[in-house]
PDB file of N, CA and C in Angstrom:
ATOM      1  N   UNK A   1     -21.082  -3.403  -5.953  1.00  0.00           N
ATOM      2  CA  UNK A   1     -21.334  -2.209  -6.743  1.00  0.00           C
ATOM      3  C   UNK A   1     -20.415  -2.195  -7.966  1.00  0.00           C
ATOM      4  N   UNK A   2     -18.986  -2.529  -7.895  1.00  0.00           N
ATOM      5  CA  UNK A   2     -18.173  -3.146  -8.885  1.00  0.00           C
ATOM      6  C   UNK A   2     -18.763  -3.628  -9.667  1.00  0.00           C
ATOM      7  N   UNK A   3     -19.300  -4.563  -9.665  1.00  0.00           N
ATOM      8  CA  UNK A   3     -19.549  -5.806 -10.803  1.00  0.00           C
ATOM      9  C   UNK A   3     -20.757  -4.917 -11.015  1.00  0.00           C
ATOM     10  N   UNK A   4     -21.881  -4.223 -10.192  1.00  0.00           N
ATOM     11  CA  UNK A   4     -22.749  -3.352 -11.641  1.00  0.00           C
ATOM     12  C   UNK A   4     -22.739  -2.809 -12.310  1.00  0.00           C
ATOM     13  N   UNK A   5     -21.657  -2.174 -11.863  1.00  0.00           N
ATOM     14  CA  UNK A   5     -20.853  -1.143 -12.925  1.00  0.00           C
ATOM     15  C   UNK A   5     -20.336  -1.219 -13.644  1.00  0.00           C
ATOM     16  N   UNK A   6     -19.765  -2.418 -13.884  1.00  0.00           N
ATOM     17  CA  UNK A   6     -19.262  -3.324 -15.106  1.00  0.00           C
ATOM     18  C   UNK A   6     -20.270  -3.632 -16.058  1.00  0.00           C
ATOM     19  N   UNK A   7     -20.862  -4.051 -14.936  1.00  0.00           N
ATOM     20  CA  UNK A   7     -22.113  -5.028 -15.767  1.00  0.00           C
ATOM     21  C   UNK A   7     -23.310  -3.868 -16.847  1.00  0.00           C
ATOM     22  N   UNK A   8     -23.648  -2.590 -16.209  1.00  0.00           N
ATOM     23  CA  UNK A   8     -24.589  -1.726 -16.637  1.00  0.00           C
ATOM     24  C   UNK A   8     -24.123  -0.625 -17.240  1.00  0.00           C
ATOM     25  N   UNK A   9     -22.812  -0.162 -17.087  1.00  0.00           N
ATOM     26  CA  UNK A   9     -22.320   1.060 -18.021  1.00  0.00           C
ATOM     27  C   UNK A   9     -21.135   0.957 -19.584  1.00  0.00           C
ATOM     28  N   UNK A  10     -22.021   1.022 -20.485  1.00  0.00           N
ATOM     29  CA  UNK A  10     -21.171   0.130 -21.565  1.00  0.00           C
ATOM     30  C   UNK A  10     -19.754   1.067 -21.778  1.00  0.00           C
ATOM     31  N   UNK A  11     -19.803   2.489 -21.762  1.00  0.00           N
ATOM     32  CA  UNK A  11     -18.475   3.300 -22.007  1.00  0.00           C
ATOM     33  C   UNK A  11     -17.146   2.999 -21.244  1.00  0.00           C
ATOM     34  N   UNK A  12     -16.586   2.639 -22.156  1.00  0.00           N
ATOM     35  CA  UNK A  12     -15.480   2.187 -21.247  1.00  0.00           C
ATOM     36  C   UNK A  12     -15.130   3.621 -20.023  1.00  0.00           C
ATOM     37  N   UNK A  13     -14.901   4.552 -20.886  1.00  0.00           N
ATOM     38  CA  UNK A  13     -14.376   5.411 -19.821  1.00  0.00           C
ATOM     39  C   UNK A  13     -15.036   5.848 -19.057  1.00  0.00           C
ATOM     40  N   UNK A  14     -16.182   6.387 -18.804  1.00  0.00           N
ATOM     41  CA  UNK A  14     -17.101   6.096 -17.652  1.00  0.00           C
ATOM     42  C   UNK A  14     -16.978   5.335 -16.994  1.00  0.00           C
ATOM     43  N   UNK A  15     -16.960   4.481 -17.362  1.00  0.00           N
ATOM     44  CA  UNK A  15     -17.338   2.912 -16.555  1.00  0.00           C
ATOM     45  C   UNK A  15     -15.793   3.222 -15.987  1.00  0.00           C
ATOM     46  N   UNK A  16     -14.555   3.617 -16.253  1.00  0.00           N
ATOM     47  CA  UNK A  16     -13.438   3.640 -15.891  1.00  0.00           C
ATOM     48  C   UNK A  16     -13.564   5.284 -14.390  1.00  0.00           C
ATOM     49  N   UNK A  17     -13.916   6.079 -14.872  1.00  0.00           N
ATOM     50  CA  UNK A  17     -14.307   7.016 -13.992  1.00  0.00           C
ATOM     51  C   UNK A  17     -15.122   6.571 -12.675  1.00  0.00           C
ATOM     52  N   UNK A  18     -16.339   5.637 -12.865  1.00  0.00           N
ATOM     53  CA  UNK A  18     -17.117   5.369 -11.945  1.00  0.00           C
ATOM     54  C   UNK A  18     -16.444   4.024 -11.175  1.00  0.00           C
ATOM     55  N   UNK A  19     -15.698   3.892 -11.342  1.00  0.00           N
ATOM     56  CA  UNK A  19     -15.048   2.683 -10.558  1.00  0.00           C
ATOM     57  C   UNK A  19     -13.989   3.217  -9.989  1.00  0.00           C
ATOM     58  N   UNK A  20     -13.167   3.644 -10.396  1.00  0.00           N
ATOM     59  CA  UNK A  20     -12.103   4.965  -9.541  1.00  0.00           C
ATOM     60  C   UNK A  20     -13.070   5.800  -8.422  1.00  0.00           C
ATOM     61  N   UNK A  21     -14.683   5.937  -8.447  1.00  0.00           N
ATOM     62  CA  UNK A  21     -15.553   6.465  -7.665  1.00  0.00           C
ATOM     63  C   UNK A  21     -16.033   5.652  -6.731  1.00  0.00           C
ATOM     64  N   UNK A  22     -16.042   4.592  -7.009  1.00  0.00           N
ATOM     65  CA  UNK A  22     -16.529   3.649  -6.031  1.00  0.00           C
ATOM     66  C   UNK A  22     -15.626   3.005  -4.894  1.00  0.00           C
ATOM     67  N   UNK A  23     -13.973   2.806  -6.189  1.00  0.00           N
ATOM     68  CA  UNK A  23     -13.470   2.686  -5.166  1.00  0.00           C
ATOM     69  C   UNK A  23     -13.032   3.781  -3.460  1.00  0.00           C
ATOM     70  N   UNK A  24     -12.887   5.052  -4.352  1.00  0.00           N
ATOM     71  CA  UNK A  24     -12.754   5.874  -3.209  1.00  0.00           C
ATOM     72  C   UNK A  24     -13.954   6.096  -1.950  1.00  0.00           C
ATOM     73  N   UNK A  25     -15.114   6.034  -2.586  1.00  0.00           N
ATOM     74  CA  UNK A  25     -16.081   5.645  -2.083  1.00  0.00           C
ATOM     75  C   UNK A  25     -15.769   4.622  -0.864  1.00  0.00           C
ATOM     76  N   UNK A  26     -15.678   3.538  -1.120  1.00  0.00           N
ATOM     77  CA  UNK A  26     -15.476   2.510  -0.077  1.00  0.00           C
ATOM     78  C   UNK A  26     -14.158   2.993   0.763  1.00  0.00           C
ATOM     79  N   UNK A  27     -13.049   3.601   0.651  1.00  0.00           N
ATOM     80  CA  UNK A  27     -11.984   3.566   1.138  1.00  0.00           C
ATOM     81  C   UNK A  27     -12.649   4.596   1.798  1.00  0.00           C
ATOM     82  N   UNK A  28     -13.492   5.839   2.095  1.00  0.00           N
ATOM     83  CA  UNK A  28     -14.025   6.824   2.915  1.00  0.00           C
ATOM     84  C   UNK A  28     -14.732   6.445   4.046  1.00  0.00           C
ATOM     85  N   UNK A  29     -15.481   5.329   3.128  1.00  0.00           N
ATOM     86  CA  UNK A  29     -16.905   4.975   4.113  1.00  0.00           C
ATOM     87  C   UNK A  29     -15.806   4.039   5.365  1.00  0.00           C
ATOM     88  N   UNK A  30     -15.186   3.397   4.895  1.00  0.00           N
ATOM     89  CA  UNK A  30     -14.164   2.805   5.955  1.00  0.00           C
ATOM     90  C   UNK A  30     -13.354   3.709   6.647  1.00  0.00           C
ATOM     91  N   UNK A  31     -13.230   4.778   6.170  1.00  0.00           N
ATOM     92  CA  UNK A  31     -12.677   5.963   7.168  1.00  0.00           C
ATOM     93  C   UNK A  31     -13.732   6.540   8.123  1.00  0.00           C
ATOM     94  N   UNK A  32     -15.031   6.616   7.842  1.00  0.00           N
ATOM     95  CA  UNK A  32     -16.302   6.889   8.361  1.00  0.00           C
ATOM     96  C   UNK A  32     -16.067   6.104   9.523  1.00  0.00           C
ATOM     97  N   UNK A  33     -16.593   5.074   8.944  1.00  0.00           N
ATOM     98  CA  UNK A  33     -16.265   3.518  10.479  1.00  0.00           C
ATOM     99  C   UNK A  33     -15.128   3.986  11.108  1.00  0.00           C
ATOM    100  N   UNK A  34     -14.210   4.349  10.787  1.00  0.00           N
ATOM    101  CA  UNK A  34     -12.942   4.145  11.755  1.00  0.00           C
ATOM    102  C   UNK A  34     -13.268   5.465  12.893  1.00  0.00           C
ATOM    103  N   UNK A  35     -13.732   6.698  12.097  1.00  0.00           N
ATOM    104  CA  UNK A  35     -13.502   7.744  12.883  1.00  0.00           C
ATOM    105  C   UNK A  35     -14.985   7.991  13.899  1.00  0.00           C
ATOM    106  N   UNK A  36     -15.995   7.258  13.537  1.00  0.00           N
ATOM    107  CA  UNK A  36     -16.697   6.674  14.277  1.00  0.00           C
ATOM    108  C   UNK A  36     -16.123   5.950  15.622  1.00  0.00           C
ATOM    109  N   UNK A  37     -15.752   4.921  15.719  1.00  0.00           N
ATOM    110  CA  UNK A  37     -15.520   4.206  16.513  1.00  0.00           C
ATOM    111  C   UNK A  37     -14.592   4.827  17.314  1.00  0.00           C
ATOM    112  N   UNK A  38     -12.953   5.386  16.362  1.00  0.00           N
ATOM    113  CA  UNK A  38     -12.425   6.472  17.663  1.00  0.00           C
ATOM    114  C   UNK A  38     -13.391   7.506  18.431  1.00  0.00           C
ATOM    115  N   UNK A  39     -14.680   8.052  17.791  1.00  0.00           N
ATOM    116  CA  UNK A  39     -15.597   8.994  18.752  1.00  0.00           C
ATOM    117  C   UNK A  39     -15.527   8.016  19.777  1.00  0.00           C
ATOM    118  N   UNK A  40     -16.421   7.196  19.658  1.00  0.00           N
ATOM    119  CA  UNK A  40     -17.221   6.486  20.619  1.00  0.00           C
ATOM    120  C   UNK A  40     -15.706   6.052  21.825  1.00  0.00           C
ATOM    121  N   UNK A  41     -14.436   5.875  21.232  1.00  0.00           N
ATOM    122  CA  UNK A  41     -13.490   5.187  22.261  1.00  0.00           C
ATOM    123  C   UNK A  41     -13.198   6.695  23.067  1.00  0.00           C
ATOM    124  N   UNK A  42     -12.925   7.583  22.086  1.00  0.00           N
ATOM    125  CA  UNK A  42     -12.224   8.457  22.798  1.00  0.00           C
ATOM    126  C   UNK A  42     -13.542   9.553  23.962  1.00  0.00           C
ATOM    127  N   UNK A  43     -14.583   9.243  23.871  1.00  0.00           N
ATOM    128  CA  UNK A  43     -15.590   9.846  24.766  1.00  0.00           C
ATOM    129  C   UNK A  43     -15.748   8.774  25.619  1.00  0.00           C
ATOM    130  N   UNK A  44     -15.428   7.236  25.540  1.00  0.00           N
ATOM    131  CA  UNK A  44     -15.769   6.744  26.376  1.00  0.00           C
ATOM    132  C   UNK A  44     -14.202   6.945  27.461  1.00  0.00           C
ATOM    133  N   UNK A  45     -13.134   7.131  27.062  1.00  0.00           N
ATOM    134  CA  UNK A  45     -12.061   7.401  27.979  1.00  0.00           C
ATOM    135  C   UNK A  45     -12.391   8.599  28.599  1.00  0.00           C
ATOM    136  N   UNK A  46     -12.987   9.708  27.809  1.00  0.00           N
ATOM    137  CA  UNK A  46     -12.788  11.092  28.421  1.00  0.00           C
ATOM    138  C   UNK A  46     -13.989  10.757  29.705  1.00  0.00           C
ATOM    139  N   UNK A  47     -14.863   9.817  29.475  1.00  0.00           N
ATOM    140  CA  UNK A  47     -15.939  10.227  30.733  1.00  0.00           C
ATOM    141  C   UNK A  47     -15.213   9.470  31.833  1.00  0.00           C
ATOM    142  N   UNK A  48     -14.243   8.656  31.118  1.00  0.00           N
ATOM    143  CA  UNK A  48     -13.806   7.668  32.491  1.00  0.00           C
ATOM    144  C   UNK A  48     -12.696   8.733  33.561  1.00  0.00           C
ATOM    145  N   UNK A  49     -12.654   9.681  33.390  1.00  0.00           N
ATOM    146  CA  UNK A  49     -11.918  11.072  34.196  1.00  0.00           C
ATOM    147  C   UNK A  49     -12.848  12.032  34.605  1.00  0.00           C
ATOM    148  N   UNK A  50     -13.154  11.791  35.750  1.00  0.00           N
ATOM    149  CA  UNK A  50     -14.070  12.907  36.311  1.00  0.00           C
ATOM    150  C   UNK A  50     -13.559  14.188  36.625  1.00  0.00           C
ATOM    151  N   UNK A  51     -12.256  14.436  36.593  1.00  0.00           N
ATOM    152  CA  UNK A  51     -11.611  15.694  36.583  1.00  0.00           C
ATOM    153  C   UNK A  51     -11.476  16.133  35.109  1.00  0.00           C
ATOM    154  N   UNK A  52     -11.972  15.471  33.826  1.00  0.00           N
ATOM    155  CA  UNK A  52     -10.988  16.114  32.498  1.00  0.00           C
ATOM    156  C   UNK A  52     -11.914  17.566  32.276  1.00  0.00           C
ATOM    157  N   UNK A  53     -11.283  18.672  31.981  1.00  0.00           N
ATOM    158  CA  UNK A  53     -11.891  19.997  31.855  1.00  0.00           C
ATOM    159  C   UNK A  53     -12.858  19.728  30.928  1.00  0.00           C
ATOM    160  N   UNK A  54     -13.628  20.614  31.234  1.00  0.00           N
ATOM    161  CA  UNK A  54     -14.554  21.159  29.504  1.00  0.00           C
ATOM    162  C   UNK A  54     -14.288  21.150  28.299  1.00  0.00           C
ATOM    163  N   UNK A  55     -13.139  22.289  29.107  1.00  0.00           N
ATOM    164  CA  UNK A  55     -12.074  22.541  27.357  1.00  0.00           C
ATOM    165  C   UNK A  55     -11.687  21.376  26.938  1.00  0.00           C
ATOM    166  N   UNK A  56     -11.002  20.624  27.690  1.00  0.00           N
ATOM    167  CA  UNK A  56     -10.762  19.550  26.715  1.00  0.00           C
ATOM    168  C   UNK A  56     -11.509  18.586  26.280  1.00  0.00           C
ATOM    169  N   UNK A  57     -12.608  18.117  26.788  1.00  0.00           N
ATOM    170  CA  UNK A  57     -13.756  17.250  26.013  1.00  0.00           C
ATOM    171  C   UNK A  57     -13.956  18.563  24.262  1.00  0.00           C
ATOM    172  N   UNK A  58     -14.242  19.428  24.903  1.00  0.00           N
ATOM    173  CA  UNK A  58     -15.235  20.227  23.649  1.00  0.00           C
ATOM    174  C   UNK A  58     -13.754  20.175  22.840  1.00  0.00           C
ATOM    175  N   UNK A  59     -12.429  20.458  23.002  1.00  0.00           N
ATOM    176  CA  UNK A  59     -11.648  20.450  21.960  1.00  0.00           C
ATOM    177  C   UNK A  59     -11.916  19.094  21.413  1.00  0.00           C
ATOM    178  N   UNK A  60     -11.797  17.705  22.080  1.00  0.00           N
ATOM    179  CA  UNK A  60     -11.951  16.565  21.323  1.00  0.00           C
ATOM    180  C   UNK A  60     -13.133  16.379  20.641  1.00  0.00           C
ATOM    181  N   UNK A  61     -13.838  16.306  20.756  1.00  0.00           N
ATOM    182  CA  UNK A  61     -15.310  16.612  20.056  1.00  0.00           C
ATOM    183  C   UNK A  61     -15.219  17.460  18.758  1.00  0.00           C
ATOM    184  N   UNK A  62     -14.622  18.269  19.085  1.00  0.00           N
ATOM    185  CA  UNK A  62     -14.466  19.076  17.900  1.00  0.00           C
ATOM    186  C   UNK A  62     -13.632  18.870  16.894  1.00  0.00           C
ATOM    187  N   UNK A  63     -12.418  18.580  17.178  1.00  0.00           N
ATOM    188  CA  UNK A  63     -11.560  17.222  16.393  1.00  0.00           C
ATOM    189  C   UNK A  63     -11.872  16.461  15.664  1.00  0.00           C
ATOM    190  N   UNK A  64     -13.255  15.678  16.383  1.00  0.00           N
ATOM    191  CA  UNK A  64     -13.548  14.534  15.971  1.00  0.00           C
ATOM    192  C   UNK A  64     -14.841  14.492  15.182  1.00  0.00           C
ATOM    193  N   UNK A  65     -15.273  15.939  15.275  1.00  0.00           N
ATOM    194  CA  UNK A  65     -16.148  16.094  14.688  1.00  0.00           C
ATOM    195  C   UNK A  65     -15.728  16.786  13.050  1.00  0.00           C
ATOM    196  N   UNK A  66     -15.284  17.627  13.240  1.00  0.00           N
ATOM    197  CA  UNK A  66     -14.067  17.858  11.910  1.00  0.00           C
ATOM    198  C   UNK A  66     -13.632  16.878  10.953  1.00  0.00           C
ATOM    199  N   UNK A  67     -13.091  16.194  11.585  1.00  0.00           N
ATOM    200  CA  UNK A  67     -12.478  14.867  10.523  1.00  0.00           C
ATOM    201  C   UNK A  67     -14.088  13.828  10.149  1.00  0.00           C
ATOM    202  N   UNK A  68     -15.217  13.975  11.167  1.00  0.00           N
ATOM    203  CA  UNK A  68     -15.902  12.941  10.521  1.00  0.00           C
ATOM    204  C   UNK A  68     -16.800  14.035   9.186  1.00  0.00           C
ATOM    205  N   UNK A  69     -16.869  15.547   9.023  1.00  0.00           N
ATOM    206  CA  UNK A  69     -17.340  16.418   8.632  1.00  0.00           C
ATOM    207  C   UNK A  69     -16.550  16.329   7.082  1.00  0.00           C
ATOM    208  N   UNK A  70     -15.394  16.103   6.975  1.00  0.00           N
ATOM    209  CA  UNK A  70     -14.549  16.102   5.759  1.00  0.00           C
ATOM    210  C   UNK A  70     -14.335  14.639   5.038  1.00  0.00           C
ATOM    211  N   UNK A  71     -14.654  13.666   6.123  1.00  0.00           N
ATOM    212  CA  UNK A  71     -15.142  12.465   5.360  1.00  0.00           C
ATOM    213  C   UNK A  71     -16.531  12.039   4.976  1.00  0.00           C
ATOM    214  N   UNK A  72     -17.353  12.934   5.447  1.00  0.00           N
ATOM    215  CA  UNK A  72     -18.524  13.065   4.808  1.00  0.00           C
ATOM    216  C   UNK A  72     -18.513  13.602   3.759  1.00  0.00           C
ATOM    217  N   UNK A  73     -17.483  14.951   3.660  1.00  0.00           N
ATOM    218  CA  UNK A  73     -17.785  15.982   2.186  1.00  0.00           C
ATOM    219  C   UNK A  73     -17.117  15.082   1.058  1.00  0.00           C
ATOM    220  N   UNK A  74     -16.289  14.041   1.689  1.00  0.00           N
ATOM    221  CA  UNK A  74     -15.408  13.145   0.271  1.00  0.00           C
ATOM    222  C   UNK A  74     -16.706  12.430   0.040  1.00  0.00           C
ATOM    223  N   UNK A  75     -17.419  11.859   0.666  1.00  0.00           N
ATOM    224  CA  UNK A  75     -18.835  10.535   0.691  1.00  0.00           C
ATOM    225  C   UNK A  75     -19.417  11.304  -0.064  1.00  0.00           C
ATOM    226  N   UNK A  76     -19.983  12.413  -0.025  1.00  0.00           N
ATOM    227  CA  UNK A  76     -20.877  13.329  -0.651  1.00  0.00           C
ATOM    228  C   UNK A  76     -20.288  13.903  -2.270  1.00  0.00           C
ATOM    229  N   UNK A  77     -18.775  13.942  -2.010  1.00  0.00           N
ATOM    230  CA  UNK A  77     -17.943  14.202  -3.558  1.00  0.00           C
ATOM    231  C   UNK A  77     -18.206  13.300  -4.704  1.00  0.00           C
ATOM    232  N   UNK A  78     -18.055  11.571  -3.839  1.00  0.00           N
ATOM    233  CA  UNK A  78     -17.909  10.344  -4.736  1.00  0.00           C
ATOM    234  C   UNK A  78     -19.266  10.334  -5.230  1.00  0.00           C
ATOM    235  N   UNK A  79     -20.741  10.286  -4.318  1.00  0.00           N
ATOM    236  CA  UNK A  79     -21.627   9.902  -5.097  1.00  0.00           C
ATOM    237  C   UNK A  79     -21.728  11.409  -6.484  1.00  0.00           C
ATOM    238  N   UNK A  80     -21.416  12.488  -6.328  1.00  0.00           N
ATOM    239  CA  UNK A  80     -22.096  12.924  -7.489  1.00  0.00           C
ATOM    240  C   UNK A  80     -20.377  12.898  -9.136  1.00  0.00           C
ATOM    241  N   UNK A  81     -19.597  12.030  -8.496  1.00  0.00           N
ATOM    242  CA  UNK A  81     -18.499  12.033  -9.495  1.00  0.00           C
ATOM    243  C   UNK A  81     -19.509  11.003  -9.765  1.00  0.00           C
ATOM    244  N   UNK A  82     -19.708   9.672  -9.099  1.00  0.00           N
ATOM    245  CA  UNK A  82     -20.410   8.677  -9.520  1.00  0.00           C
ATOM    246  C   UNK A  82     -22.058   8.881 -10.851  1.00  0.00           C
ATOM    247  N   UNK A  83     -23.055   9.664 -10.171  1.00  0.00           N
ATOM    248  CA  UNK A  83     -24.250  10.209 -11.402  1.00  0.00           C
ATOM    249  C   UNK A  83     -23.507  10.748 -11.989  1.00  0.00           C
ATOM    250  N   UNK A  84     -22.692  11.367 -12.325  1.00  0.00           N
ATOM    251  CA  UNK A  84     -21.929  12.411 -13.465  1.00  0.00           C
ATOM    252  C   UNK A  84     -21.270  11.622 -14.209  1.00  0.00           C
ATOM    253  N   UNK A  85     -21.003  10.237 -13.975  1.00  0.00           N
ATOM    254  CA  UNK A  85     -20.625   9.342 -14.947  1.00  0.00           C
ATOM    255  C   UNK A  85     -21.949   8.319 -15.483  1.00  0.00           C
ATOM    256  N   UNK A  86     -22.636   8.711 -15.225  1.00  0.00           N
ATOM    257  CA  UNK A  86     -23.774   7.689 -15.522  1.00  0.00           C
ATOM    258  C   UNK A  86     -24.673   8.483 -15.670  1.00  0.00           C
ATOM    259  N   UNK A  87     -25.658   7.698 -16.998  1.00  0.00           N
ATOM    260  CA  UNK A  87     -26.788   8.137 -17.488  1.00  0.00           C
ATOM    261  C   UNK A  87     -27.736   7.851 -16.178  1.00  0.00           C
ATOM    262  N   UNK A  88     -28.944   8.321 -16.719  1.00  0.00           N
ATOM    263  CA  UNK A  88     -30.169   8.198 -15.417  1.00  0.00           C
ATOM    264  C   UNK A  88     -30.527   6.863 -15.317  1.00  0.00           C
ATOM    265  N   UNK A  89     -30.439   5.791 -16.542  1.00  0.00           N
ATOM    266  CA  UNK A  89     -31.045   4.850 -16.970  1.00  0.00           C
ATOM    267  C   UNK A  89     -29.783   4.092 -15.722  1.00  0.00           C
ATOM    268  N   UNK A  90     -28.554   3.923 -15.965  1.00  0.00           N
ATOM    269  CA  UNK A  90     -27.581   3.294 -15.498  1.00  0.00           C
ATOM    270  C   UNK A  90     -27.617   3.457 -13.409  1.00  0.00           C
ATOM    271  N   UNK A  91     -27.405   4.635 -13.608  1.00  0.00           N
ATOM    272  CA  UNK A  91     -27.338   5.430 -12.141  1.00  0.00           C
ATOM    273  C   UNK A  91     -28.160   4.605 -11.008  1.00  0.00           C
ATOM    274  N   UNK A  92     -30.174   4.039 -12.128  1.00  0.00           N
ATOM    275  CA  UNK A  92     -31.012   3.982 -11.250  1.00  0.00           C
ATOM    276  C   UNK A  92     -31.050   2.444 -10.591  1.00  0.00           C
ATOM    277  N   UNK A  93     -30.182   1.590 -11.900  1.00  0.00           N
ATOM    278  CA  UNK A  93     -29.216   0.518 -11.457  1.00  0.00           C
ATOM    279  C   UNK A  93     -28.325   0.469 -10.460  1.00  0.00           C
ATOM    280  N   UNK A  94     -27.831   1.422 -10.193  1.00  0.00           N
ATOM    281  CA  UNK A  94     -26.362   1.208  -9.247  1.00  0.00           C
ATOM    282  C   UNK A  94     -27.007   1.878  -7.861  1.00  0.00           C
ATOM    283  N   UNK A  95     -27.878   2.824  -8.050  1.00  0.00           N
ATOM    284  CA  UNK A  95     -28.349   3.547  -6.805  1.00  0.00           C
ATOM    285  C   UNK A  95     -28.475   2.821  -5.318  1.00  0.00           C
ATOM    286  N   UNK A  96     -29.409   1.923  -5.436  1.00  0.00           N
ATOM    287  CA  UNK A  96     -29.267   0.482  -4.585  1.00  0.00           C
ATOM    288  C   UNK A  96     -28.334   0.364  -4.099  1.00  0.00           C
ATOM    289  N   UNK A  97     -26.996   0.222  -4.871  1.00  0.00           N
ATOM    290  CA  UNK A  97     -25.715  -0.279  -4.446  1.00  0.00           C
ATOM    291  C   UNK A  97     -25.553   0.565  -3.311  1.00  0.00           C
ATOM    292  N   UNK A  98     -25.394   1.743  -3.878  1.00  0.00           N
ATOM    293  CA  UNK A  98     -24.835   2.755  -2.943  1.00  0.00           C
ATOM    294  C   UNK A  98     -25.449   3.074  -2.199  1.00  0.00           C
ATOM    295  N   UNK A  99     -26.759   2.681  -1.848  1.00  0.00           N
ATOM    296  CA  UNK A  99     -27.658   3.066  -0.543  1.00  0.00           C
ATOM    297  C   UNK A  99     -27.326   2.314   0.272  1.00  0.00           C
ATOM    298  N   UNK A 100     -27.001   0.427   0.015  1.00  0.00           N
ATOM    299  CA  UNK A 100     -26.581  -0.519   1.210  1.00  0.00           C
ATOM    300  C   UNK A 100     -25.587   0.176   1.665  1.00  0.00           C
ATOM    301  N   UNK A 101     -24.268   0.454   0.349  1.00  0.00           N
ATOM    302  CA  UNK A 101     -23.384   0.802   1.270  1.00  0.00           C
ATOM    303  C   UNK A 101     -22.857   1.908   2.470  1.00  0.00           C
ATOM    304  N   UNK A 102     -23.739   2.796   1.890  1.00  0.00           N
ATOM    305  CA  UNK A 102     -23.732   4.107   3.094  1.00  0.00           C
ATOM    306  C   UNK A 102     -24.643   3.621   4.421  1.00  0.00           C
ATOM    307  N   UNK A 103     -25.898   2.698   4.177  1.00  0.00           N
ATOM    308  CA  UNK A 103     -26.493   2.324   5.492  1.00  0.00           C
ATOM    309  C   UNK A 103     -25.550   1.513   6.144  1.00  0.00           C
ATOM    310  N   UNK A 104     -24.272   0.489   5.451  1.00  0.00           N
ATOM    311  CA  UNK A 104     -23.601  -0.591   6.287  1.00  0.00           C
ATOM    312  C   UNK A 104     -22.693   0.288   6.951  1.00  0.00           C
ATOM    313  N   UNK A 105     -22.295   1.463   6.164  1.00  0.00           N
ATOM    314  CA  UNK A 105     -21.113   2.006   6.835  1.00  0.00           C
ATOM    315  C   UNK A 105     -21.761   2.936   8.179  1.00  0.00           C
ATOM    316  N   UNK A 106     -22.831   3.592   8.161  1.00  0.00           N
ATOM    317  CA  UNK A 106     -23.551   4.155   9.413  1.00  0.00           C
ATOM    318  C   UNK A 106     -24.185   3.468  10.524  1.00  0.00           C
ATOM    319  N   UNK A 107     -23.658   1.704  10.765  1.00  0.00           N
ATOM    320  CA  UNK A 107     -24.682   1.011  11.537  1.00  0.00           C
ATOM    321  C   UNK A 107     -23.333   0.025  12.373  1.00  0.00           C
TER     322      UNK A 107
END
């Protein structure tokens, strides 16, 4: 997505804005993955206790649902810093990009 953005947005400073976007972009979506995978570890410990309360599953869940809720709202921040630096013509170039990368980071 780098190198299209190089490659398709001639303003420097745009092009300087939307790469400061992308990068944060990627550094989220890798927070995505991470806090993903703690769900999946930390529900797979909680079922391995057939005594753990309610309360405490639904507090973890909720935890974990929180933090993946605020790394979504950053995912959701970057793409529109990202169109707000780019014309429609440019954007419909890079769009692609950013669709692999949100499907690689959800799979």
């Amino acid at each position: 997505m780098r190198h299209a953005a190089t490659s398709h947005v001639g303003d420097p400073q745009r092009r300087s804005e939307l790469l400061r976007s992308i990068d944060g972009l990627q550094i989220d979506l890798d927070a995505l993955r991470r806090v993903d995978f703690d769900t999946m570890t930390q529900i797979r410990a909680l079922n391995t206790q057939p005594d753990v309360p309610r309360a405490e599953m639904e507090a973890t869940l909720d935890s974990l649902d929180q933090q993946r809720r605020q790394v979504r709202e950053r995912v959701v921040r970057h793409h529109f810093e990202m169109t707000a630096a780019t014309t429609a013509a440019e954007w419909k170039e890079l769009a692609g990009f950013e669709r692999k990368a949100l499907l690689s980071a959800t799979q």
